[in-house]
N, C-alpha and C. Protein backbone atom coordinates (compact mmCIF):
# COMPACT_ATOMS: atom_id res chain seq x y z
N UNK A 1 -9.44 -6.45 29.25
CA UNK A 1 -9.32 -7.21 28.03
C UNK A 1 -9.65 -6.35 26.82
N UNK A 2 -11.21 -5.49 26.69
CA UNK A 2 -10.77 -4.96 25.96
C UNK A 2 -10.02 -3.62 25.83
N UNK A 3 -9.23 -3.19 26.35
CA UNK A 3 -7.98 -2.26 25.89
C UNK A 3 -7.02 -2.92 25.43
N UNK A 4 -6.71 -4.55 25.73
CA UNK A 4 -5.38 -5.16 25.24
C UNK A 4 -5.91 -5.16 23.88
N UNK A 5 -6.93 -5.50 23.18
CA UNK A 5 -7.52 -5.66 22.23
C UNK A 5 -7.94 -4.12 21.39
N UNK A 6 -8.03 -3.29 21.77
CA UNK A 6 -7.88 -1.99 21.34
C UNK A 6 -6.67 -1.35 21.03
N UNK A 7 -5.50 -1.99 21.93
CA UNK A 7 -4.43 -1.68 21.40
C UNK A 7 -3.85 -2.46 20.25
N UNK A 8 -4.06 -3.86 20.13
CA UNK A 8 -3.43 -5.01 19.19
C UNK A 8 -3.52 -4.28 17.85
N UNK A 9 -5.73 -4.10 17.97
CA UNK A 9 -5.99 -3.29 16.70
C UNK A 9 -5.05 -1.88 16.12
N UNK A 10 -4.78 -0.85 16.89
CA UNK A 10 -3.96 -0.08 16.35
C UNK A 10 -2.61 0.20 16.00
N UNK A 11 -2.03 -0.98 17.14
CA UNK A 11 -1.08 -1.46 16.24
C UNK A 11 -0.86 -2.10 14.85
N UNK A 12 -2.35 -2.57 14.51
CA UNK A 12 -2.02 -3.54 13.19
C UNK A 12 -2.66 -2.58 12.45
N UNK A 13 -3.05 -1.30 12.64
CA UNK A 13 -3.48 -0.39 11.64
C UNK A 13 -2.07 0.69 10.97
N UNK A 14 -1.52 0.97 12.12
CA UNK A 14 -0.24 1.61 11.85
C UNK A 14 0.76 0.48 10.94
N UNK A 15 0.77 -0.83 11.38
CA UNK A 15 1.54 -2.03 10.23
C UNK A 15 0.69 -1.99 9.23
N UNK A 16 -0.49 -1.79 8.79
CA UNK A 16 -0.56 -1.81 7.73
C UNK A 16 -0.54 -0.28 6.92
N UNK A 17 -0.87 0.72 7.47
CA UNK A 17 -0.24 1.84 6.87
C UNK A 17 1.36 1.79 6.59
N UNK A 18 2.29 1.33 7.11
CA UNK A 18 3.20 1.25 6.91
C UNK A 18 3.79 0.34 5.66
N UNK A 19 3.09 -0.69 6.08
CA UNK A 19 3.43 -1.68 4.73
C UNK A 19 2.85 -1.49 3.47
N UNK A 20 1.45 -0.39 3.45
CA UNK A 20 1.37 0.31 2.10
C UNK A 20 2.05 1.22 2.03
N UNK A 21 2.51 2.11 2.80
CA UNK A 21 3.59 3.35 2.55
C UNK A 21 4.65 2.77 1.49
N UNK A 22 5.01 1.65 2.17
CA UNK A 22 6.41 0.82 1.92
C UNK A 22 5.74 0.15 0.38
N UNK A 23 5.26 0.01 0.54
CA UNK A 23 4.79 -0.89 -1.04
C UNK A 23 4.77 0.00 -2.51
N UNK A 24 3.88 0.91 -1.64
CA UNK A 24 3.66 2.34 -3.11
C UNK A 24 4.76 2.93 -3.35
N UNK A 25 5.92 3.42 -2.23
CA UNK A 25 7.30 3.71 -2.39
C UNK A 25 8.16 2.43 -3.53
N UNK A 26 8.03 1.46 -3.26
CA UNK A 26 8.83 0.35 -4.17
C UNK A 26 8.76 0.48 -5.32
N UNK A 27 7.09 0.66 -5.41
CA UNK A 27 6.61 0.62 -6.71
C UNK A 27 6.80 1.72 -7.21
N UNK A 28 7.15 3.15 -6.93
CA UNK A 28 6.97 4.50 -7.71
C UNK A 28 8.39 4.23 -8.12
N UNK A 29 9.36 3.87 -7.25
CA UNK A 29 10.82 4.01 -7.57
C UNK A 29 11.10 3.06 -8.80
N UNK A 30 10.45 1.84 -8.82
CA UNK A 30 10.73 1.08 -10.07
C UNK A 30 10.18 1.56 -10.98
N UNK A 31 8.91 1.79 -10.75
CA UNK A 31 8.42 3.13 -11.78
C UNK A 31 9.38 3.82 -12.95
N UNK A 32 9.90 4.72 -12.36
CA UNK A 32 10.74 5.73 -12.15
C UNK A 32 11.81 5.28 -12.53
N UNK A 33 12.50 4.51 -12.26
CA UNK A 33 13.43 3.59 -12.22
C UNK A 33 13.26 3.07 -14.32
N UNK A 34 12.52 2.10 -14.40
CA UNK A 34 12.22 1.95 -15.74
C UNK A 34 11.70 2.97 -16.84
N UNK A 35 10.63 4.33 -16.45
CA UNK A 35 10.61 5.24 -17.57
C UNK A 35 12.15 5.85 -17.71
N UNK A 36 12.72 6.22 -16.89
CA UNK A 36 14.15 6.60 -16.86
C UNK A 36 15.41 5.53 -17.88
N UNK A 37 14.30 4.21 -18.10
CA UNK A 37 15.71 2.95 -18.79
C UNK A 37 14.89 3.61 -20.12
N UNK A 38 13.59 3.71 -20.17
CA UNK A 38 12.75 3.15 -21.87
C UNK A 38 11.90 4.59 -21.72
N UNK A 39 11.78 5.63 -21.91
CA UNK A 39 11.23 6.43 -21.75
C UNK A 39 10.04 6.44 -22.88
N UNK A 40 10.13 5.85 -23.86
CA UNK A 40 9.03 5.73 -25.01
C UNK A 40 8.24 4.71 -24.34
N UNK A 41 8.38 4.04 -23.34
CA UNK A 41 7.23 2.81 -22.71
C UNK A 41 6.41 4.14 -21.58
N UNK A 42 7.11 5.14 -21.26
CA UNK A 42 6.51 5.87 -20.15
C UNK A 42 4.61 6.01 -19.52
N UNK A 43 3.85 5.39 -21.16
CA UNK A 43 2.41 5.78 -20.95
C UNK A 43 2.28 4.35 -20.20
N UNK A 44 2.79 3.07 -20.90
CA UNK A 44 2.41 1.98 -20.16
C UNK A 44 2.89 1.75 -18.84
N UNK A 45 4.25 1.93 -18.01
CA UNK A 45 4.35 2.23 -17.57
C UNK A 45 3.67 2.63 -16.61
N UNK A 46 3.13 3.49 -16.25
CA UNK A 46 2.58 4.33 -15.46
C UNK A 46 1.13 4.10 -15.38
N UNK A 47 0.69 3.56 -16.52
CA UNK A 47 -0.86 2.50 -16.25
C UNK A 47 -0.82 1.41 -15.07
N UNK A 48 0.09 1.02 -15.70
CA UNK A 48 0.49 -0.22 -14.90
C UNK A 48 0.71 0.25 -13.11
N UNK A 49 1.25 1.01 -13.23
CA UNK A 49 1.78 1.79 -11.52
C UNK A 49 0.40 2.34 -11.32
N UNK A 50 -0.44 2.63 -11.71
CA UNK A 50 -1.12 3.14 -11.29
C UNK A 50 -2.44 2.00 -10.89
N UNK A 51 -2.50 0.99 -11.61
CA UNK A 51 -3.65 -0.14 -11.21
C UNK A 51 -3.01 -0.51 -10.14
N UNK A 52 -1.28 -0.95 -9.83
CA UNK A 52 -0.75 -1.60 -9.25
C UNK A 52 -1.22 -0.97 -8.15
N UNK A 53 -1.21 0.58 -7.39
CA UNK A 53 -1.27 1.24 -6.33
C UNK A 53 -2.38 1.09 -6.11
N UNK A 54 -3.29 1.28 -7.04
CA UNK A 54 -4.97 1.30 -6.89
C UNK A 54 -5.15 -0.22 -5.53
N UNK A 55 -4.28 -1.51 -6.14
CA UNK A 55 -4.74 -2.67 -5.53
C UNK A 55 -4.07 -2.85 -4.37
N UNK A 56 -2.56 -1.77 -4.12
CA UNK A 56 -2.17 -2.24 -2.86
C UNK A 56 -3.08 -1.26 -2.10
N UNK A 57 -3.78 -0.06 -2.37
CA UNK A 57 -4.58 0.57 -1.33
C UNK A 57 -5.88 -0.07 -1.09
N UNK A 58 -6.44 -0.78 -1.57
CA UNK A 58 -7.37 -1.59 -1.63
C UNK A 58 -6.99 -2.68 -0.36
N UNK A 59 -5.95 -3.07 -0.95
CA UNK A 59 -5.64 -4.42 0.18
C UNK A 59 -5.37 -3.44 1.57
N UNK A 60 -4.78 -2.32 1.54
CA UNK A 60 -4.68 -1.79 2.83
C UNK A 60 -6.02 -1.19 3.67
N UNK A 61 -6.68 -0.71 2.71
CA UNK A 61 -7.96 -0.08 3.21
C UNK A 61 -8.77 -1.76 4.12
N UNK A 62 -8.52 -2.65 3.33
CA UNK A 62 -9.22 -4.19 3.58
C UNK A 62 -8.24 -4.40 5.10
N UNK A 63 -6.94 -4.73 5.00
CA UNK A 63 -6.78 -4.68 6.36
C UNK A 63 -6.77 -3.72 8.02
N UNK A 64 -7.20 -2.16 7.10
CA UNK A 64 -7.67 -1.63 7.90
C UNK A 64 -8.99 -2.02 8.57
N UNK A 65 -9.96 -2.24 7.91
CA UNK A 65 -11.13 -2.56 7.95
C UNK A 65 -11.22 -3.61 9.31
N UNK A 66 -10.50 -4.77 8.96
CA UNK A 66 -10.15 -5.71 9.75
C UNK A 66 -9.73 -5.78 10.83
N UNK A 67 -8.90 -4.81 11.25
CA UNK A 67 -8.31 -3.94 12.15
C UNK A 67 -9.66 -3.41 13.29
N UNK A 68 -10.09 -2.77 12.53
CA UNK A 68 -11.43 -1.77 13.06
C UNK A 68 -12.38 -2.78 13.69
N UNK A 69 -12.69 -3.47 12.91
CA UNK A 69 -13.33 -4.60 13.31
C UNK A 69 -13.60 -5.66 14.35
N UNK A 70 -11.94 -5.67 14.46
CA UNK A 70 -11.58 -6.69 15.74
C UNK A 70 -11.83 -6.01 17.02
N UNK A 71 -11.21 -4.52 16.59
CA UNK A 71 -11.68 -4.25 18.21
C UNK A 71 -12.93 -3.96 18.83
């Protein structure tokens, strides 16, 4: 039992590395995407991308945690 449970956990550590990979990618490209439309917005912009990443690694580090935890 617990190895089924040792494995569940690292599976849901790799899904959530993945789904922040996938999140911070979205977000750099829209990023990127908009200094490229308005290039005079570029400082806000990039504030903004940058709190935004701050909170999806946060939420990932949190479901790592959770992860760790269970098993």
């Amino acid at each position: 039992m617990m190895t089924l449970t040792g494995s569940i956990s690292t599976i849901g550590v790799g899904i959530v590395t993945i789904g922040a990979a996938y999140g911070i990618g979205r977000l750099a490209e829209a990023a990127m995407e908009a200094i490229a439309r308005q290039p005079e917005a570029a400082p806000k912009i990039q504030v903004s991308m940058l709190i935004a990443a701050a909170l999806i690694e946060g939420v990932a580090l949190f479901g790592a945690v959770v992860c760790f935890l269970a098993k």
